[in-house]
N, C-alpha and C. Protein backbone atom coordinates (compact mmCIF):
# COMPACT_ATOMS: atom_id res chain seq x y z
N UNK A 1 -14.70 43.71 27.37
CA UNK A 1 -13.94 43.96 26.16
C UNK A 1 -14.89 44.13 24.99
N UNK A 2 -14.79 44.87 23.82
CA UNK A 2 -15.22 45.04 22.73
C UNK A 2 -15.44 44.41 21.98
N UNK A 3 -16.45 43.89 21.12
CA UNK A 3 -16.57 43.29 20.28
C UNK A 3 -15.62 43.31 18.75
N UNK A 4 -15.46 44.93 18.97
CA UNK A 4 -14.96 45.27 17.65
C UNK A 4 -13.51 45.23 17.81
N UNK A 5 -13.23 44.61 18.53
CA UNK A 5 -11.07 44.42 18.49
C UNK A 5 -11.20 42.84 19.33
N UNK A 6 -10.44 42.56 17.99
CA UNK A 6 -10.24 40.77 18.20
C UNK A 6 -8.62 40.78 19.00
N UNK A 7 -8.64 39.79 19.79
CA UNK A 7 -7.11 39.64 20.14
C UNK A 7 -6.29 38.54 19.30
N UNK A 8 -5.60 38.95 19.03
CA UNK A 8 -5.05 37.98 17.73
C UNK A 8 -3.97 37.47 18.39
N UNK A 9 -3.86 36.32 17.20
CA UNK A 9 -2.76 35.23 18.47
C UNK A 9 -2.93 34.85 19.72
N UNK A 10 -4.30 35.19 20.36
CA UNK A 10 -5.01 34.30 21.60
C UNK A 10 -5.67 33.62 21.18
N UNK A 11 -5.62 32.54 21.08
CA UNK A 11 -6.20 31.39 20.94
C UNK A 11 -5.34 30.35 20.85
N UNK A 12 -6.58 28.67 21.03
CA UNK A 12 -5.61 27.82 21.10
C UNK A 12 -4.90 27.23 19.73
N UNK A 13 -5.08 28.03 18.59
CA UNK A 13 -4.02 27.16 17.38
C UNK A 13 -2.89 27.74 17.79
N UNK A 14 -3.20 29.43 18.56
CA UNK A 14 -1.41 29.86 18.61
C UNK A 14 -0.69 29.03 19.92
N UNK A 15 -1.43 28.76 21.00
CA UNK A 15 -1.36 28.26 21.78
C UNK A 15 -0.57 26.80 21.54
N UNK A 16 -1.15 26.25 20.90
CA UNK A 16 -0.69 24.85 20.46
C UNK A 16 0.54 24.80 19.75
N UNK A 17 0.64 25.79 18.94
CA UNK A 17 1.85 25.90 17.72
C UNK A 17 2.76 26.39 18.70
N UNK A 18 2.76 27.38 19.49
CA UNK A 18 3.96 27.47 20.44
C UNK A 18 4.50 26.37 21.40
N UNK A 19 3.63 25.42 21.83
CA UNK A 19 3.97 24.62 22.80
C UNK A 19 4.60 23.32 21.51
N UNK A 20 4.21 23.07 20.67
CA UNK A 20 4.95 22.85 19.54
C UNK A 20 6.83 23.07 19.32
N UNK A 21 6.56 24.27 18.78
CA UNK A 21 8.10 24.76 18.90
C UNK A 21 9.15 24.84 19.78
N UNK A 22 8.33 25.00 21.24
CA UNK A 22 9.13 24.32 22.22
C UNK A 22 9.54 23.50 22.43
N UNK A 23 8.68 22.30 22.37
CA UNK A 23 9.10 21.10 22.61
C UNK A 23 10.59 20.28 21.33
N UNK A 24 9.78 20.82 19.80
CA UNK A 24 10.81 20.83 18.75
C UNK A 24 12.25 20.99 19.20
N UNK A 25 12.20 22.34 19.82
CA UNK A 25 13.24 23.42 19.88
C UNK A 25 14.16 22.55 21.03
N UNK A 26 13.40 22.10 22.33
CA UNK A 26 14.05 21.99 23.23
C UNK A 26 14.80 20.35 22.98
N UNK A 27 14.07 19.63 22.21
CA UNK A 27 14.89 18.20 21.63
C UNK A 27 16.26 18.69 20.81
N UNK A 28 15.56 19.82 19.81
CA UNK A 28 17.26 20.11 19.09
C UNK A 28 18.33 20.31 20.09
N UNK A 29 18.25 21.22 20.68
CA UNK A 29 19.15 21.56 21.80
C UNK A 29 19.68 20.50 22.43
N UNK A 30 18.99 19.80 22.99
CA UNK A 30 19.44 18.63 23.91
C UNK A 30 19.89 17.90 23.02
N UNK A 31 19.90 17.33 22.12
CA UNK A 31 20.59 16.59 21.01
C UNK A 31 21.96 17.52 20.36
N UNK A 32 21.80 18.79 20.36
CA UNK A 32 23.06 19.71 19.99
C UNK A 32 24.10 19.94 20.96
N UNK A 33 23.46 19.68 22.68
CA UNK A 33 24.73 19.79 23.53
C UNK A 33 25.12 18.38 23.88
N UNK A 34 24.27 17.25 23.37
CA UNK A 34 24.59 16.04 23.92
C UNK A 34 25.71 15.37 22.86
N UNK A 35 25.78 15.47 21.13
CA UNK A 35 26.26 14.98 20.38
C UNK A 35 27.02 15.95 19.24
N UNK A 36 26.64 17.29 19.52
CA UNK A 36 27.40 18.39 18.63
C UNK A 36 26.94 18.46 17.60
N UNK A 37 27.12 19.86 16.91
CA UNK A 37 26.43 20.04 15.79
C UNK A 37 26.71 18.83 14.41
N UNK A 38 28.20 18.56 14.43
CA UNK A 38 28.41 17.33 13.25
C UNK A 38 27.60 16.23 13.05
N UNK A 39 27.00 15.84 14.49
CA UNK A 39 26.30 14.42 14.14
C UNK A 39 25.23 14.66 13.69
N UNK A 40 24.21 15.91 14.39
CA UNK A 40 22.72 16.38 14.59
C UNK A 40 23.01 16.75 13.52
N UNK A 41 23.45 17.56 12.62
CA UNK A 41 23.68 17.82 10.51
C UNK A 41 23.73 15.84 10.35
N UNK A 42 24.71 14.89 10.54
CA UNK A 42 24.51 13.75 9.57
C UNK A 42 22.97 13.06 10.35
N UNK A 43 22.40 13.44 11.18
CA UNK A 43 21.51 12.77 11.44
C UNK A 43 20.04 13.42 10.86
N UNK A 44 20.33 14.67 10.65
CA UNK A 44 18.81 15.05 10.02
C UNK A 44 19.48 14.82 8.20
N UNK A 45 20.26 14.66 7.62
CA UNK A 45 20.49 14.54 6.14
C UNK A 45 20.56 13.22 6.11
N UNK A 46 20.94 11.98 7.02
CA UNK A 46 20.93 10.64 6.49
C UNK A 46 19.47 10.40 5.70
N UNK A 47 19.17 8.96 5.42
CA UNK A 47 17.96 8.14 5.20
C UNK A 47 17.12 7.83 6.03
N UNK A 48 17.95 7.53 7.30
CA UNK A 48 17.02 7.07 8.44
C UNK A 48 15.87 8.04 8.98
N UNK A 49 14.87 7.29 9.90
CA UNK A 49 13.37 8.48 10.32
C UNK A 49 14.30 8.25 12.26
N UNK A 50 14.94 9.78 12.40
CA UNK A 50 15.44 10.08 13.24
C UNK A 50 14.93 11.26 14.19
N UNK A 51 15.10 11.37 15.59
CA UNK A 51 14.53 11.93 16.23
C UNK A 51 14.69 13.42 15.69
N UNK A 52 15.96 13.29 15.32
CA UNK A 52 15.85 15.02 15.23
C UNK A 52 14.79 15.65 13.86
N UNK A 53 14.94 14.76 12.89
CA UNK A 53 13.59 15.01 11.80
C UNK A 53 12.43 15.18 12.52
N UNK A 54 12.16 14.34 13.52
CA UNK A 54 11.01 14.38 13.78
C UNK A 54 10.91 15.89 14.67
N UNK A 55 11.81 16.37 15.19
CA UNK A 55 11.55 18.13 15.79
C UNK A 55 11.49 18.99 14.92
N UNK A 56 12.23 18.67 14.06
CA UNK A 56 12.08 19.61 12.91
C UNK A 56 10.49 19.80 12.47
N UNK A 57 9.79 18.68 12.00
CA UNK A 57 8.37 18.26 11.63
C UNK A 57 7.69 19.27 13.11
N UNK A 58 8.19 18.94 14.34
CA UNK A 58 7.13 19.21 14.70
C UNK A 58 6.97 21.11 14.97
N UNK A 59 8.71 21.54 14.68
CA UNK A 59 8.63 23.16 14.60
C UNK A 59 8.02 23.71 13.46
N UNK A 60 8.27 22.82 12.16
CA UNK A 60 7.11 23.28 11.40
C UNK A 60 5.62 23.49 11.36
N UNK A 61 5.44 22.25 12.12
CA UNK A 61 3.84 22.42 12.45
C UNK A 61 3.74 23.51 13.61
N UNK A 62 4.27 23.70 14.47
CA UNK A 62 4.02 24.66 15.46
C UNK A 62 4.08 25.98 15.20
N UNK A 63 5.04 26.30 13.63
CA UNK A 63 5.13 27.78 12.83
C UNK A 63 3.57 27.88 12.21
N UNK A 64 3.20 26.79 11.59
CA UNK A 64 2.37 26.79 10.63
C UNK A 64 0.57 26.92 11.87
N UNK A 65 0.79 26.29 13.02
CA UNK A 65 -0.36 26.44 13.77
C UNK A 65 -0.22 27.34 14.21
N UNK A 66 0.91 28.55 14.72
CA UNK A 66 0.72 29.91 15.10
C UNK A 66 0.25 30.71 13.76
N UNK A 67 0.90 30.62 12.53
CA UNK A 67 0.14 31.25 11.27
C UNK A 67 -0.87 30.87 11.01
N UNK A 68 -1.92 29.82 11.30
CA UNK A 68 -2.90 29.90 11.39
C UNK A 68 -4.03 30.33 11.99
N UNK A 69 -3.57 30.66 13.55
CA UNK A 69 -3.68 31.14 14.90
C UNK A 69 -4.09 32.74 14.45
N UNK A 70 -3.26 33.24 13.79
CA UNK A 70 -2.90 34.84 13.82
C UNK A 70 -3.35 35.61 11.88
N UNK A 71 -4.32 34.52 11.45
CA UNK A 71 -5.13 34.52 10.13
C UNK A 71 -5.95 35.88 11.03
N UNK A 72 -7.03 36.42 9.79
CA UNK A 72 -7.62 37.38 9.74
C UNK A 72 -8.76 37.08 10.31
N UNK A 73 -9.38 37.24 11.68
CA UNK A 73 -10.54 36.88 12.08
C UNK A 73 -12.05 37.48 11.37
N UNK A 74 -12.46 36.70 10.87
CA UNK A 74 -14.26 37.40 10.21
C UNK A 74 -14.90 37.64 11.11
N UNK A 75 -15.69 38.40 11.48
CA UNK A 75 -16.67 39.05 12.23
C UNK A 75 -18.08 38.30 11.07
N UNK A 76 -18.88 37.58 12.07
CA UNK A 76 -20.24 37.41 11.43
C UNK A 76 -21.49 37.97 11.84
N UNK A 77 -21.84 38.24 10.52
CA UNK A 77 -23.04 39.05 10.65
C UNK A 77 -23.33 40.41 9.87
């Protein structure tokens, strides 16, 4: 392969940030068919530090490590 064409979004921040969002993604779900959307809404807006906040946190980080993943690679030299 060429030096001069980077593959973008191979690597492991995108790598990581997707396995991220999965895991996020796949707790919402299972919490959305186990208790319905009414509770999973009062459970991410209560006070309490609840599981489903915590997927949320971690789909953000997994958006934010694929946008980091897929930044503008520098060529040095």
């Amino acid at each position: 392969m060429s030096h001069e064409h980077y593959r973008r979004g191979r690597n492991w921040f995108s790598a990581i940030g997707v396995l991220f969002c999965v895991m996020g993604g796949t707790v919402l779900i299972q919490q959305l068919l186990i208790w319905g959307i009414d509770f999973v809404e009062e459970f991410l807006y209560n006070s309490e530090f609840t599981n489903e906040k915590v997927s949320v946190a971690m789909i953000g980080f997994g958006v934010f490590m694929i946008l980091l993943g897929l930044r503008k690679h520098e060529q040095k030299g």
